[in-house]
N, C-alpha and C. Protein backbone atom coordinates (compact mmCIF):
# COMPACT_ATOMS: atom_id res chain seq x y z
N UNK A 1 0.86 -1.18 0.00
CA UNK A 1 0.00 0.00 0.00
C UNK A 1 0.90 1.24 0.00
N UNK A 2 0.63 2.34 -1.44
CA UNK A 2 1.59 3.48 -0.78
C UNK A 2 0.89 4.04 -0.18
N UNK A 3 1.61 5.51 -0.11
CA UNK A 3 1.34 6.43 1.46
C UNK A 3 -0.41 7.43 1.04
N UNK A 4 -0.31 7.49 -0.34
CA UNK A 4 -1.76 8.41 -1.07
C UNK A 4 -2.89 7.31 -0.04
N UNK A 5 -3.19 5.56 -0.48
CA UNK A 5 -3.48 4.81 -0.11
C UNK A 5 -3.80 4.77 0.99
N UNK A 6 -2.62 4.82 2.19
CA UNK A 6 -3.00 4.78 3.51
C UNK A 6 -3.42 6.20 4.12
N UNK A 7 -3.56 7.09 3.49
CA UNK A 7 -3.88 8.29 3.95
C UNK A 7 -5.65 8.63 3.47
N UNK A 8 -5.35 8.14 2.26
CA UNK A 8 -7.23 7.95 1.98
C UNK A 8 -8.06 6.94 2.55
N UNK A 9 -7.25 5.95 3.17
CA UNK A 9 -8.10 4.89 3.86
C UNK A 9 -8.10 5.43 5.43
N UNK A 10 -7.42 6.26 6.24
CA UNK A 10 -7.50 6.95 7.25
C UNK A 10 -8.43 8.36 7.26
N UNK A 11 -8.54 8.93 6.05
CA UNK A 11 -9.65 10.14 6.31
C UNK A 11 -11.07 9.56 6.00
N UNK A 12 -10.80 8.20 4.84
CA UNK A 12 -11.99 7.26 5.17
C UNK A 12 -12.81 7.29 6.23
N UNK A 13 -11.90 6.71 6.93
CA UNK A 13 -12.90 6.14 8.20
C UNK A 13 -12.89 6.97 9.25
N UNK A 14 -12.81 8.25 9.00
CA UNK A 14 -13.15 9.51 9.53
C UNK A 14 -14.37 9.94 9.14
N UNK A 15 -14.37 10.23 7.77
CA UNK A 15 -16.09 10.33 7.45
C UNK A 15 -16.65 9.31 7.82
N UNK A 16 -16.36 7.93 7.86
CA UNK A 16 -17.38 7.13 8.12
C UNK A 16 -17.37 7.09 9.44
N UNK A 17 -16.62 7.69 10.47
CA UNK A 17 -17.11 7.56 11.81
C UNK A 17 -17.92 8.86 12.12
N UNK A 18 -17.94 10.26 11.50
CA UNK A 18 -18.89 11.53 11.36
C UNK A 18 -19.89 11.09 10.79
N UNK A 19 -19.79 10.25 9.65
CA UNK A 19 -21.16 9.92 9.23
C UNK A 19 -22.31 8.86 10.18
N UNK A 20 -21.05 8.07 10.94
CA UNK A 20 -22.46 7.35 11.79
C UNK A 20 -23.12 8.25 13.20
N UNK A 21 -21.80 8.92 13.71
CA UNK A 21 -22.53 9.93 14.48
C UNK A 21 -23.80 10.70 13.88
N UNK A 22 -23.85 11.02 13.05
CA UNK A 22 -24.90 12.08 12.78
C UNK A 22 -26.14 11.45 12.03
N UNK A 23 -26.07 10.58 11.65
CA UNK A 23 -27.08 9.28 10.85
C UNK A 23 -28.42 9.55 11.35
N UNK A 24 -29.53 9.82 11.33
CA UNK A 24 -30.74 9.49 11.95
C UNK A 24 -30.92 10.44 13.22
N UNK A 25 -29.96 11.77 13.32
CA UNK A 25 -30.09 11.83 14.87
C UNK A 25 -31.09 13.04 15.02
N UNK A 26 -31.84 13.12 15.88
CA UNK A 26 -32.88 14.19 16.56
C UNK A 26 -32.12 15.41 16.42
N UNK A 27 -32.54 16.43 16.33
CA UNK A 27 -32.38 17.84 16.14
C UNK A 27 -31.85 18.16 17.72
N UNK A 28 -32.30 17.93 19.13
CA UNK A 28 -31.79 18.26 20.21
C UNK A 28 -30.32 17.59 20.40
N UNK A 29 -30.35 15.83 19.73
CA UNK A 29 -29.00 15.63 20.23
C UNK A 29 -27.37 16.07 20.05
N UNK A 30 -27.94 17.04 18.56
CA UNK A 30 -26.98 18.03 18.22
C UNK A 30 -26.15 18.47 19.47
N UNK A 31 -26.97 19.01 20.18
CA UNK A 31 -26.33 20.32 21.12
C UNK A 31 -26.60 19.59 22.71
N UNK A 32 -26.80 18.44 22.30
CA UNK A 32 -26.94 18.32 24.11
C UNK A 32 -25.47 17.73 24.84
N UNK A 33 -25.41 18.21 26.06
CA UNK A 33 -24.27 18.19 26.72
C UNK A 33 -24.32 17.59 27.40
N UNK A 34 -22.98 16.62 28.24
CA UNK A 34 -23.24 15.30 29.19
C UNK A 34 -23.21 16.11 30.02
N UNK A 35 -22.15 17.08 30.52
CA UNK A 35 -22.45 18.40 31.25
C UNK A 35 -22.50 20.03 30.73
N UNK A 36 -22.35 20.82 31.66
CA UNK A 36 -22.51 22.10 31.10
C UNK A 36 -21.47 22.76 30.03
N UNK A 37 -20.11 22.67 30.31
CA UNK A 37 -19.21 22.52 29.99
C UNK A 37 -18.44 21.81 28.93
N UNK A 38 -19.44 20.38 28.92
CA UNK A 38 -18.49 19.24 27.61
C UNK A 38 -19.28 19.97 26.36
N UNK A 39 -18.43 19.15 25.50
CA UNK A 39 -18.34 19.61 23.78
C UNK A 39 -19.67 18.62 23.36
N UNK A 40 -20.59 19.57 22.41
CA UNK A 40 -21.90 18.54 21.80
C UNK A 40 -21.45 18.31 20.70
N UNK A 41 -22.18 17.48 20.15
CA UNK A 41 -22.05 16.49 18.72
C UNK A 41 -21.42 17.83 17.70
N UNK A 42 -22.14 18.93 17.49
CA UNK A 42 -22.86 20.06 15.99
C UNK A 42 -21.24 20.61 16.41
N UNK A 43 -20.70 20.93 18.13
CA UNK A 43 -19.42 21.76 17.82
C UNK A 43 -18.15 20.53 17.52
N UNK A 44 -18.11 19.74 17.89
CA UNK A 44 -17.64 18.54 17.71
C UNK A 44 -16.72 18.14 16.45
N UNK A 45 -18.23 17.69 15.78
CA UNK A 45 -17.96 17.49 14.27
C UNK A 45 -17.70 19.09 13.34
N UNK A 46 -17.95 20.04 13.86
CA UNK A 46 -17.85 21.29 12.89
C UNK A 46 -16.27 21.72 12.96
N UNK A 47 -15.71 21.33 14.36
CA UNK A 47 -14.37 21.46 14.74
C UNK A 47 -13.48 20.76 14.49
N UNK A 48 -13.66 19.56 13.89
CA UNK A 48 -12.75 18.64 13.34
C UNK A 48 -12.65 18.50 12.16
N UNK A 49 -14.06 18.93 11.57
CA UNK A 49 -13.90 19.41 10.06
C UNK A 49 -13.53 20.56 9.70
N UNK A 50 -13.56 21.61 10.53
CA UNK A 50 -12.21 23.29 10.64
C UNK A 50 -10.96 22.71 10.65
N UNK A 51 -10.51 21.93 11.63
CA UNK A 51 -9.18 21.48 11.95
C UNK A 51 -8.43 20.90 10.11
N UNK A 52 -9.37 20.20 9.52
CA UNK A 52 -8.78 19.23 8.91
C UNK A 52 -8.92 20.16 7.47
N UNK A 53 -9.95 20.51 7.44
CA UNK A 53 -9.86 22.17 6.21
C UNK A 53 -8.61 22.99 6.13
N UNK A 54 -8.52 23.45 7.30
CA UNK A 54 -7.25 24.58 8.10
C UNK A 54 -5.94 23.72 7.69
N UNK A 55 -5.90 22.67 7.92
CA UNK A 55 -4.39 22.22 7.87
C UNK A 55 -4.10 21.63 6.83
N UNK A 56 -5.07 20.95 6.33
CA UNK A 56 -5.00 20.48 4.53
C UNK A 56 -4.88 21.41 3.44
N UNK A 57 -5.75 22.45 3.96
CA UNK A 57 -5.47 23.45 3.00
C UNK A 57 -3.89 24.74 3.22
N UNK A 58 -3.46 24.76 4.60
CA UNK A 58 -2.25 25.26 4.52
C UNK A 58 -1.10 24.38 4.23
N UNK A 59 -1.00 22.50 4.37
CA UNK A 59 0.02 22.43 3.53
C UNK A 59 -0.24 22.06 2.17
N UNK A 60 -1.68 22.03 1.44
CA UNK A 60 -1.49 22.57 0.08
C UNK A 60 -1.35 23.41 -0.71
N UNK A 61 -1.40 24.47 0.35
CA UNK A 61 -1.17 25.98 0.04
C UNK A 61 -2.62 26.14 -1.31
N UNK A 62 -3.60 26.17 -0.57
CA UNK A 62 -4.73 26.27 -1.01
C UNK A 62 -5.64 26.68 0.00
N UNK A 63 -6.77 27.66 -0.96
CA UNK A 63 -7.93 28.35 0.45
C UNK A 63 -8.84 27.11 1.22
N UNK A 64 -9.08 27.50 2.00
CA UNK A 64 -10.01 26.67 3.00
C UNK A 64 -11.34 26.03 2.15
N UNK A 65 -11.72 25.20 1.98
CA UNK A 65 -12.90 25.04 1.47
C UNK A 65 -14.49 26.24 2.29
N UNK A 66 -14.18 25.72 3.24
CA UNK A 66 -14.71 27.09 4.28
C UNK A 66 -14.80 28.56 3.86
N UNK A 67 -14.16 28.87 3.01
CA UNK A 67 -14.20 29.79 2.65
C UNK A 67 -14.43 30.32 0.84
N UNK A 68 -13.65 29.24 0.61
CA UNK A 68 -13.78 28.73 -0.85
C UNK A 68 -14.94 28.42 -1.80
N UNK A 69 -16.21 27.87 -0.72
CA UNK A 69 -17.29 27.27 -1.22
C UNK A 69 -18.53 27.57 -0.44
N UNK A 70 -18.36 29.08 0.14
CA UNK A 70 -19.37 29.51 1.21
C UNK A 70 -19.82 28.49 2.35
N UNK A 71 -19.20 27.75 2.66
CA UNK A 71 -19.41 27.64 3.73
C UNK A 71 -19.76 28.21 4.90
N UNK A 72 -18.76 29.17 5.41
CA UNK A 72 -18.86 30.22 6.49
C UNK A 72 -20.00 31.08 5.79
N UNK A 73 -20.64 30.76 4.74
CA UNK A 73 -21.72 31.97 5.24
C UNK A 73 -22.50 31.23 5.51
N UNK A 74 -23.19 29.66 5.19
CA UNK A 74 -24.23 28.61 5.17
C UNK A 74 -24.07 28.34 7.11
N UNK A 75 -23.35 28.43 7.77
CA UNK A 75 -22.74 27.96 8.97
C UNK A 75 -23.75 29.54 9.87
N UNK A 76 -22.70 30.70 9.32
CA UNK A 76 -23.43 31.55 9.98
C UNK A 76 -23.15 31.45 11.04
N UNK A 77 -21.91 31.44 11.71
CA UNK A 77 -21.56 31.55 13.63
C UNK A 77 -20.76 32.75 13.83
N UNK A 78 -20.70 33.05 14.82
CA UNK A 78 -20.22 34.33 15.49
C UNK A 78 -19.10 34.40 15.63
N UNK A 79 -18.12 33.67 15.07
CA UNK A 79 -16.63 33.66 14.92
C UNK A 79 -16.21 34.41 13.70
N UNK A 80 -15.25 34.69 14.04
CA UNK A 80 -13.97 35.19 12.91
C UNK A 80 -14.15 33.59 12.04
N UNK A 81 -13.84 34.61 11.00
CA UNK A 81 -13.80 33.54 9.50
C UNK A 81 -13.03 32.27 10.03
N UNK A 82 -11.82 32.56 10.23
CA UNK A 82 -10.52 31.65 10.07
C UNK A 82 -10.51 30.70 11.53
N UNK A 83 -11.69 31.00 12.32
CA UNK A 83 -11.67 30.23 13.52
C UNK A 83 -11.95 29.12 13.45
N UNK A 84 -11.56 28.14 14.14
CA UNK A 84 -11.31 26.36 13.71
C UNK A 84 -11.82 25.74 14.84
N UNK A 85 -12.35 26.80 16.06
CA UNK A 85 -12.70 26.11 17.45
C UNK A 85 -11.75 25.69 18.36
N UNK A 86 -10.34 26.13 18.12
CA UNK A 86 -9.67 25.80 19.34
C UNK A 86 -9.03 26.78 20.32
N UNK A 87 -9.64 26.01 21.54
CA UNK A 87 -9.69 27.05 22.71
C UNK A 87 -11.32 26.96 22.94
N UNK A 88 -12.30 27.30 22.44
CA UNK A 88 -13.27 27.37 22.53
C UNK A 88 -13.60 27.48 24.11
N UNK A 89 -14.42 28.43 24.24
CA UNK A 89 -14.80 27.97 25.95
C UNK A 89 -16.43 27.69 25.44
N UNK A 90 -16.71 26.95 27.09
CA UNK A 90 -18.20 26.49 26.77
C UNK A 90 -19.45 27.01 26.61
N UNK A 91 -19.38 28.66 26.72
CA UNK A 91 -20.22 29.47 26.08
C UNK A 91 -19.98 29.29 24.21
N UNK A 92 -18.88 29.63 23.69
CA UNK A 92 -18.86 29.14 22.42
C UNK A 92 -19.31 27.92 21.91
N UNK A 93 -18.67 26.87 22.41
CA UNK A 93 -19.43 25.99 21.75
C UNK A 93 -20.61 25.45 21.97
N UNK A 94 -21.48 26.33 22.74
CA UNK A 94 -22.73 26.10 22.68
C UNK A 94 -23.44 27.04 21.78
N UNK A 95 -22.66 27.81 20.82
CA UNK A 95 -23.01 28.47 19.71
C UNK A 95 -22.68 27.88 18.32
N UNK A 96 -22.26 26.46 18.44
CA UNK A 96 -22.69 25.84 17.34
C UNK A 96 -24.00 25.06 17.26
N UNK A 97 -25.02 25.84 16.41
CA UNK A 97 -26.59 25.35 16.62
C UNK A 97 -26.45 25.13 15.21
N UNK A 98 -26.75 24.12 14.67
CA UNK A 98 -27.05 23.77 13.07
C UNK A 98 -27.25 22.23 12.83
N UNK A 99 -27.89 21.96 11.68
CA UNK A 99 -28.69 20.70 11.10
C UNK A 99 -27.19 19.94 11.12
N UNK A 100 -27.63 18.29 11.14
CA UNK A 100 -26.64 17.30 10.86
C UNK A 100 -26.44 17.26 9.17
N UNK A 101 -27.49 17.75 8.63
CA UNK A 101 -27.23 17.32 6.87
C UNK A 101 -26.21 18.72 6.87
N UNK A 102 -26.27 19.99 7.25
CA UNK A 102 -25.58 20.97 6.80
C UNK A 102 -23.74 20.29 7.47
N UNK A 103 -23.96 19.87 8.29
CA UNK A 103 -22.44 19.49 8.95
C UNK A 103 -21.72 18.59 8.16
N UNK A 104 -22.33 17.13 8.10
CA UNK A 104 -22.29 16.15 6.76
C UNK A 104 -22.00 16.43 5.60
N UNK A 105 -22.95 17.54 5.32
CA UNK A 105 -22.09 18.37 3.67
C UNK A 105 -21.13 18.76 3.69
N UNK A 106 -20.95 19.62 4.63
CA UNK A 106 -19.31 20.31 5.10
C UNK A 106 -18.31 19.50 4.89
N UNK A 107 -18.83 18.41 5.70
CA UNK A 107 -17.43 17.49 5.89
C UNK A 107 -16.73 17.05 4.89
N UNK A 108 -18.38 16.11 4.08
CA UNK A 108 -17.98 15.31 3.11
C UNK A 108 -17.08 16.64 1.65
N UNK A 109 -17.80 17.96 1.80
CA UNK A 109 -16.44 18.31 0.95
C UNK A 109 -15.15 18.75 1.53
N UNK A 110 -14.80 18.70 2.42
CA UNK A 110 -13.16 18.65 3.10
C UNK A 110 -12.92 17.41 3.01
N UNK A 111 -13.42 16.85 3.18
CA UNK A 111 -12.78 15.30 3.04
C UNK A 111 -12.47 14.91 1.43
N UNK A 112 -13.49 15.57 0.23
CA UNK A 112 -12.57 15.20 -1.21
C UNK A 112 -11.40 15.97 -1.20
N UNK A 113 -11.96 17.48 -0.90
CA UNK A 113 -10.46 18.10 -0.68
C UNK A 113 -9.36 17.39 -0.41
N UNK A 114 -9.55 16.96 0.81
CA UNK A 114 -8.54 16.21 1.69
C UNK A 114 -7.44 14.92 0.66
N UNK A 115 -8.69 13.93 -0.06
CA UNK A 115 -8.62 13.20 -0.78
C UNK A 115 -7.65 13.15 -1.86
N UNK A 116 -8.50 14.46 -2.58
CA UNK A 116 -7.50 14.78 -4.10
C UNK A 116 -6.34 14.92 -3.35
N UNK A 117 -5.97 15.84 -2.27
CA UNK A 117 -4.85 16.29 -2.28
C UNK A 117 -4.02 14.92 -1.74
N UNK A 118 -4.58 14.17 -1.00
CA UNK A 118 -3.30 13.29 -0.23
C UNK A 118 -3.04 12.07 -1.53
N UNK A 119 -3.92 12.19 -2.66
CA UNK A 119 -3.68 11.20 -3.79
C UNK A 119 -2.55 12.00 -4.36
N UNK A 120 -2.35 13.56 -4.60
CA UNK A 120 -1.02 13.96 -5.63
C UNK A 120 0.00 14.08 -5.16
N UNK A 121 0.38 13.66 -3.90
CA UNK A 121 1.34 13.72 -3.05
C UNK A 121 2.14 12.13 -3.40
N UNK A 122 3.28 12.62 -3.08
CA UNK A 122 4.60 10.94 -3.04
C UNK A 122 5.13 11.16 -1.93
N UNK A 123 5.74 9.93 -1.87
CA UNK A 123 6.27 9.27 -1.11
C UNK A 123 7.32 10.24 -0.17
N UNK A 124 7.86 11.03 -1.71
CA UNK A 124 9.41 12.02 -1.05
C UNK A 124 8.74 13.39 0.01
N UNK A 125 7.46 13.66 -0.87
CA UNK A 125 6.65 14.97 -0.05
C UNK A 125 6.51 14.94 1.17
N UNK A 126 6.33 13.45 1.93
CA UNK A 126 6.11 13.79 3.23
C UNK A 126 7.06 14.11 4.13
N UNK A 127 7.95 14.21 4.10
CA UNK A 127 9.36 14.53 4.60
C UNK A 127 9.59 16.25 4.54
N UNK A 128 8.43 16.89 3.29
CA UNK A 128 8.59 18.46 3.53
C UNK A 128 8.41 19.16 4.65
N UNK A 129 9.36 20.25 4.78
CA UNK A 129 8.84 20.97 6.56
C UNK A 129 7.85 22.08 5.83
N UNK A 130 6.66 21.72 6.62
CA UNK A 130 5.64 22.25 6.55
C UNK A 130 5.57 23.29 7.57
N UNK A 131 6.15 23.40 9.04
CA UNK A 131 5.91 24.54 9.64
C UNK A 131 7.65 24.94 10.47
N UNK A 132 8.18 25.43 10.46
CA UNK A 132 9.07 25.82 11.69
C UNK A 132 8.84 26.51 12.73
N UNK A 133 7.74 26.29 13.04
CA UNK A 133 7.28 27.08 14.60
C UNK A 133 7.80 26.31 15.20
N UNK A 134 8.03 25.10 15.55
CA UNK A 134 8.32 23.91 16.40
C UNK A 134 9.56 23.31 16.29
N UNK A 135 9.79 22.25 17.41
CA UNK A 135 11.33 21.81 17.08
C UNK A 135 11.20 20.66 17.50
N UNK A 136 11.23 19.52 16.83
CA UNK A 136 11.95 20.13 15.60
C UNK A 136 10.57 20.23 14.83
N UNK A 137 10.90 20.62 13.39
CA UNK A 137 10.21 21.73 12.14
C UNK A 137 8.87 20.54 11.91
N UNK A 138 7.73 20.96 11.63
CA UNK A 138 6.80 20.02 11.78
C UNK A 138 6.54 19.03 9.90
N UNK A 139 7.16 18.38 9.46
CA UNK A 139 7.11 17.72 8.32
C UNK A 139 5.60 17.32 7.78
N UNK A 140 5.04 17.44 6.34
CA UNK A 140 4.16 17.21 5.68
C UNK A 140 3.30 15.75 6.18
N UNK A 141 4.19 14.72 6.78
CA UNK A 141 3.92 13.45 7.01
C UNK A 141 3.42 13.37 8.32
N UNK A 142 3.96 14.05 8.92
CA UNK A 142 3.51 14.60 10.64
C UNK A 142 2.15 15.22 10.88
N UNK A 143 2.23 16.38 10.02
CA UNK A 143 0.92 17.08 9.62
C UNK A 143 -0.52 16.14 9.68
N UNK A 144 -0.06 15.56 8.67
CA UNK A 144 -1.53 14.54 8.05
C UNK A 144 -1.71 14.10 9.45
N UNK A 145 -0.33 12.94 10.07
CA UNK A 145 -1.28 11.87 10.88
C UNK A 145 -1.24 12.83 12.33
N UNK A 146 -1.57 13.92 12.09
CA UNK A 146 -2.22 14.90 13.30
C UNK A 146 -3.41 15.16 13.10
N UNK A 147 -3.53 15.43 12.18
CA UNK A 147 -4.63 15.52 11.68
C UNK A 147 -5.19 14.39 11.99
N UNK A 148 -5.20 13.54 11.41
CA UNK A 148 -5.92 11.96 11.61
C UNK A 148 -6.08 11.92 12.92
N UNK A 149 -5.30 11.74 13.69
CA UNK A 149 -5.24 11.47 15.40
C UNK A 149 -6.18 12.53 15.20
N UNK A 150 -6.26 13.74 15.57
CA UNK A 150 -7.43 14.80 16.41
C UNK A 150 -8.75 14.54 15.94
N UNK A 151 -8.45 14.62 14.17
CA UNK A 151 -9.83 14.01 13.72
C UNK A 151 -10.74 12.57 14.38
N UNK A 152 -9.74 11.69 14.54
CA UNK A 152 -10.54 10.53 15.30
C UNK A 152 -10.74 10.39 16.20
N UNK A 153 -9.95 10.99 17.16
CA UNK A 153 -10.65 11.52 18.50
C UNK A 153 -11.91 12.16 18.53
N UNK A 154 -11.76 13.32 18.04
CA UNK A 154 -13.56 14.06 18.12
C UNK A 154 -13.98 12.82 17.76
N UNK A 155 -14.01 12.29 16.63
CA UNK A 155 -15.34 11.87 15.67
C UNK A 155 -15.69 10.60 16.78
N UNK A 156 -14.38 10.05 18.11
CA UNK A 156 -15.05 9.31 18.43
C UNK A 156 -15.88 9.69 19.78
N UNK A 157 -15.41 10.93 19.87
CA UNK A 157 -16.01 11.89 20.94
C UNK A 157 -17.82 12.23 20.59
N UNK A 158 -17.92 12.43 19.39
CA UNK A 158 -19.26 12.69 19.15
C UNK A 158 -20.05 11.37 19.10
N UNK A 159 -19.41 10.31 18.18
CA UNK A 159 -20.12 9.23 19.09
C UNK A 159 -20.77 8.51 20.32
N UNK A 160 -19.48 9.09 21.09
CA UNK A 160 -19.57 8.78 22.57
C UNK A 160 -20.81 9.78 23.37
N UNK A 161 -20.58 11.03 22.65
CA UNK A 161 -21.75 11.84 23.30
C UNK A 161 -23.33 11.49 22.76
N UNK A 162 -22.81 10.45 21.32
CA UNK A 162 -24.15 10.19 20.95
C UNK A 162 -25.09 9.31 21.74
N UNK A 163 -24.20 8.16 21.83
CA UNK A 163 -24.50 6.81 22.57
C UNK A 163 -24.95 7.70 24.20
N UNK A 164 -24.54 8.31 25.10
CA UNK A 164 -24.89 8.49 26.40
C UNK A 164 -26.27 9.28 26.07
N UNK A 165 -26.16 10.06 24.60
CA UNK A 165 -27.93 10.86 24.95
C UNK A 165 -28.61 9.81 24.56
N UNK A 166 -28.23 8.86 23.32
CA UNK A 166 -29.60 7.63 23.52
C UNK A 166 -29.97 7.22 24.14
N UNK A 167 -28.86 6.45 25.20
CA UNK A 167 -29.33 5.77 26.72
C UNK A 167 -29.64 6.59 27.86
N UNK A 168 -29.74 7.78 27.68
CA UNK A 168 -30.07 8.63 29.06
C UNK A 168 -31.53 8.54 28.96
């Protein structure tokens, strides 16, 4: 398997773990919280699909789809354009109020984004330093499976918040 391969079979099953979170679900379980404080499904998934927009599109050196394809105006939240949700306190993210089909759309186009781009990439690219804020310099190959890791965390975070509002 090359690396295009294992990188499309990892944002794979990213949508397919956003997509089963949000499958069938009630309009309240969007936003409901295990407490006052924790993260709901709608900021969840909207934040991991910022995250993975934001960083796919700065090391392709390409605009955000978010911005690219009106998104941020269909979204409509009280943030600065370029905000991705991190930091968020829990007054904010209880200002992500929106439908599961509008989130789902979102995703599923960051995720072709995501797609095309990790298919035109080789083998030698991932080894590019993509940021020198850090030390050491953060490489193209690093990037992605950060991405991946944070992405599958939420997505299994919104699950998890899904499953406790069914059974509550």
């Amino acid at each position: 398997m090359d690396q295009s391969a294992l990188l499309t079979d990892a944002f794979d099953r990213i949508q397919e773990t956003v997509h089963s979170a949000l499958a069938d679900l009630q309009a309240d379980a969007l936003t409901f919280r295990v407490d006052a404080k924790a993260n709901t499904i709608a900021w969840l998934v909207w934040h991991l699909t910022r995250v993975q927009d934001d960083h796919v599109a700065g090391v392709a050196r390409s605009e955000q789809v978010w911005t690219s394809r009106g998104w941020v105006e269909r979204f409509d939240l009280p943030f600065r354009v370029a905000d991705i949700g991190y930091g968020h306190s829990a007054d904010e993210v209880a200002r992500v109020q929106t439908g599961s089909d509008l989130l789902r759309e979102y995703h599923d186009a960051v995720h072709d984004r995501t797609v095309d781009y990790v298919q035109s990439i080789g083998a030698d690219d991932l080894d590019r330093i993509v940021d020198e804020h850090w030390d050491p310099p953060v490489t193209l190959g690093v990037r992605l499976i950060s991405v991946v890791s944070d992405d599958l965390q939420h997505a299994g975070q919104a699950a998890y918040v899904r499953g406790i509002y069914e059974r509550r």
